[in-house]
Protein backbone atom coordinates (compact mmCIF):
# COMPACT_ATOMS: atom_id res chain seq x y z
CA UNK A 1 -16.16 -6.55 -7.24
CA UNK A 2 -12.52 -6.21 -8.48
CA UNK A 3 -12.79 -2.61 -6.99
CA UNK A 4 -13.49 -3.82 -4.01
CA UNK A 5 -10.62 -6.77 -3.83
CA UNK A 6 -7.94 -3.67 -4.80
CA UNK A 7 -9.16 -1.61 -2.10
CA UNK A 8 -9.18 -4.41 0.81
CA UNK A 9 -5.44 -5.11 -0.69
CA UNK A 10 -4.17 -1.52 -0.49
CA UNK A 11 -6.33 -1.59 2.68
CA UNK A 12 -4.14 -3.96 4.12
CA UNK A 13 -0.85 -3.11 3.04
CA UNK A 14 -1.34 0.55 3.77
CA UNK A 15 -2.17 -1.39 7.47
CA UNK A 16 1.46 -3.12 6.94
CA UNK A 17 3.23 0.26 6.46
CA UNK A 18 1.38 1.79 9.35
CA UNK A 19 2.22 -1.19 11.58
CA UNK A 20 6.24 -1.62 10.58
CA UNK A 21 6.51 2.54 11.26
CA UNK A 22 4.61 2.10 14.31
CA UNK A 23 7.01 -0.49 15.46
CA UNK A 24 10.30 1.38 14.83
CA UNK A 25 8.72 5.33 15.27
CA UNK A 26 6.89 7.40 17.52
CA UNK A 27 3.30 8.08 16.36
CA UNK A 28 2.78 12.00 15.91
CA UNK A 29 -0.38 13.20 17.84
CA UNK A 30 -3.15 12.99 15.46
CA UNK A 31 -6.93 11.99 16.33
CA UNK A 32 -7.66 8.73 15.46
CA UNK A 33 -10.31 9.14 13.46
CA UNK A 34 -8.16 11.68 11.48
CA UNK A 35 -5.93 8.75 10.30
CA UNK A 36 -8.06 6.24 10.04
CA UNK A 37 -9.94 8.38 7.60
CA UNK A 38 -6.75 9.35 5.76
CA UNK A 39 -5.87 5.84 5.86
CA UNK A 40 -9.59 5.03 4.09
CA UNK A 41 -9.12 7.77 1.40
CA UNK A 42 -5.46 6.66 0.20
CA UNK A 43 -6.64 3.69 -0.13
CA UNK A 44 -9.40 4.84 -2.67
CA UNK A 45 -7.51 6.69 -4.16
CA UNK A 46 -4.94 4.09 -4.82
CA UNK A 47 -7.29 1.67 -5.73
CA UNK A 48 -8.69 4.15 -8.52
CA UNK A 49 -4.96 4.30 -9.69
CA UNK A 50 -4.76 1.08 -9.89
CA UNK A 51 -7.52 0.42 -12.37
CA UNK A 52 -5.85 2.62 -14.95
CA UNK A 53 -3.50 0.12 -15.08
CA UNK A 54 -0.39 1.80 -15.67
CA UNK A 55 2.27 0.23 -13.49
CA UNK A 56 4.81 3.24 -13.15
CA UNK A 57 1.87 5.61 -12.23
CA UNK A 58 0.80 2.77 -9.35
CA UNK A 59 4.19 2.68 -8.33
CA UNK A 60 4.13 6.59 -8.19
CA UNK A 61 1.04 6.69 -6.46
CA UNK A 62 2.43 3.76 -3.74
CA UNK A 63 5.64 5.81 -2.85
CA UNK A 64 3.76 9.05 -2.51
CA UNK A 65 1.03 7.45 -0.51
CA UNK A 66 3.88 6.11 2.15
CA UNK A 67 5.64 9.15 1.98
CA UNK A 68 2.96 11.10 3.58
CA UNK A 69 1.76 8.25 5.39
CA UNK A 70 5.22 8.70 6.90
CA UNK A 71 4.92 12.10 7.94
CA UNK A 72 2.33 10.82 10.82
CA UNK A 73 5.17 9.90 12.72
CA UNK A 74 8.46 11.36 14.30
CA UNK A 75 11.22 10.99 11.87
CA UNK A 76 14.41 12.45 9.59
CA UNK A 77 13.59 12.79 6.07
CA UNK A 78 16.07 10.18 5.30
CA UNK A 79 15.05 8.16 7.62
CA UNK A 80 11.39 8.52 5.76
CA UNK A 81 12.89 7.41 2.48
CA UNK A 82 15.05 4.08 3.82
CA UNK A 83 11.60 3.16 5.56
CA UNK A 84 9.43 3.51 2.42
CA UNK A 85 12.40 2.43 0.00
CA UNK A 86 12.36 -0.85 2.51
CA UNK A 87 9.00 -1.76 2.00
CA UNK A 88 8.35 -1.06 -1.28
CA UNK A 89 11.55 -2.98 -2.08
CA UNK A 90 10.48 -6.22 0.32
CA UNK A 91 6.85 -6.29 -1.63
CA UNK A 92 8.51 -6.39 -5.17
CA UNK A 93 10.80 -9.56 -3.79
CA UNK A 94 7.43 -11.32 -2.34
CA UNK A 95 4.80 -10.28 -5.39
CA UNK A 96 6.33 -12.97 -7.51
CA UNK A 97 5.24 -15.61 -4.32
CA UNK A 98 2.05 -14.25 -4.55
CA UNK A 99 1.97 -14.99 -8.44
CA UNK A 100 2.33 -18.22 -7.48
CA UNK A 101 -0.23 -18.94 -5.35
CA UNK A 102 -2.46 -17.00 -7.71
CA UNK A 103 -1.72 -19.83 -10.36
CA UNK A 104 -1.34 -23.12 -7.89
CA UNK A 105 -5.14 -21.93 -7.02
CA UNK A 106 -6.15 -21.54 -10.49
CA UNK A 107 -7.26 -18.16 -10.40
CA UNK A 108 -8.96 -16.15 -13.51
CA UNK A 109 -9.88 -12.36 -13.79
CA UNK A 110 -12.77 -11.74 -15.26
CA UNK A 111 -10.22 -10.34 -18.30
CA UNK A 112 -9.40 -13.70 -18.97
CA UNK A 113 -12.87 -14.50 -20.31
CA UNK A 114 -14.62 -16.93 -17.63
């Protein structure tokens, strides 16, 4: 189940990254179904990554996954890194919010022993 909940997160903020590109860049021509599979598999993969539980490999895995997320649309290489150096950044200044809602809710992992 906590497989699951990791994949409908990365999921989503793979979604997020896709979305603020798609707002700024040109989409490259690429079948839909192409990327939406891609899309599907990095966020498998990144889910598997994060069960190992190793928070510099996750962070690895996150800015490789957006980098070559990236390259589905028109851009400069630098202009690849500011976008993916942006959003990583912005999601390491709101994770602490979402720590907080985790505890006003009372939430417990299975890891905690309930």
């Amino acid at each position: 189940m906590e497989y699951i909940i990791r994949f409908s997160v990365n999921l989503f903020d793979l979604g997020m990254f896709w979305y603020y590109l798609n707002s700024f860049k040109k989409m490259k021509s690429t079948p839909k179904i192409l990327f939406v599979m891609y899309i599907m598999a990095m966020a498998a993969i990144w889910s598997g990554i994060n069960a190992l539980n190793y928070p510099f490999l996750n962070l690895l895995t996150l800015v490789s996954v957006l980098l070559v997320t990236s390259l589905f649309f028109e851009s400069t290489i630098g202009s690849r890194l500011v976008n993916v150096a942006v959003f990583v950044g912005v999601g390491m200044i709101i994770e602490p919010v979402g720590l907080i809602l985790l505890h006003t809710m009372n939430y417990v992992t299975e890891a905690d022993g309930v």
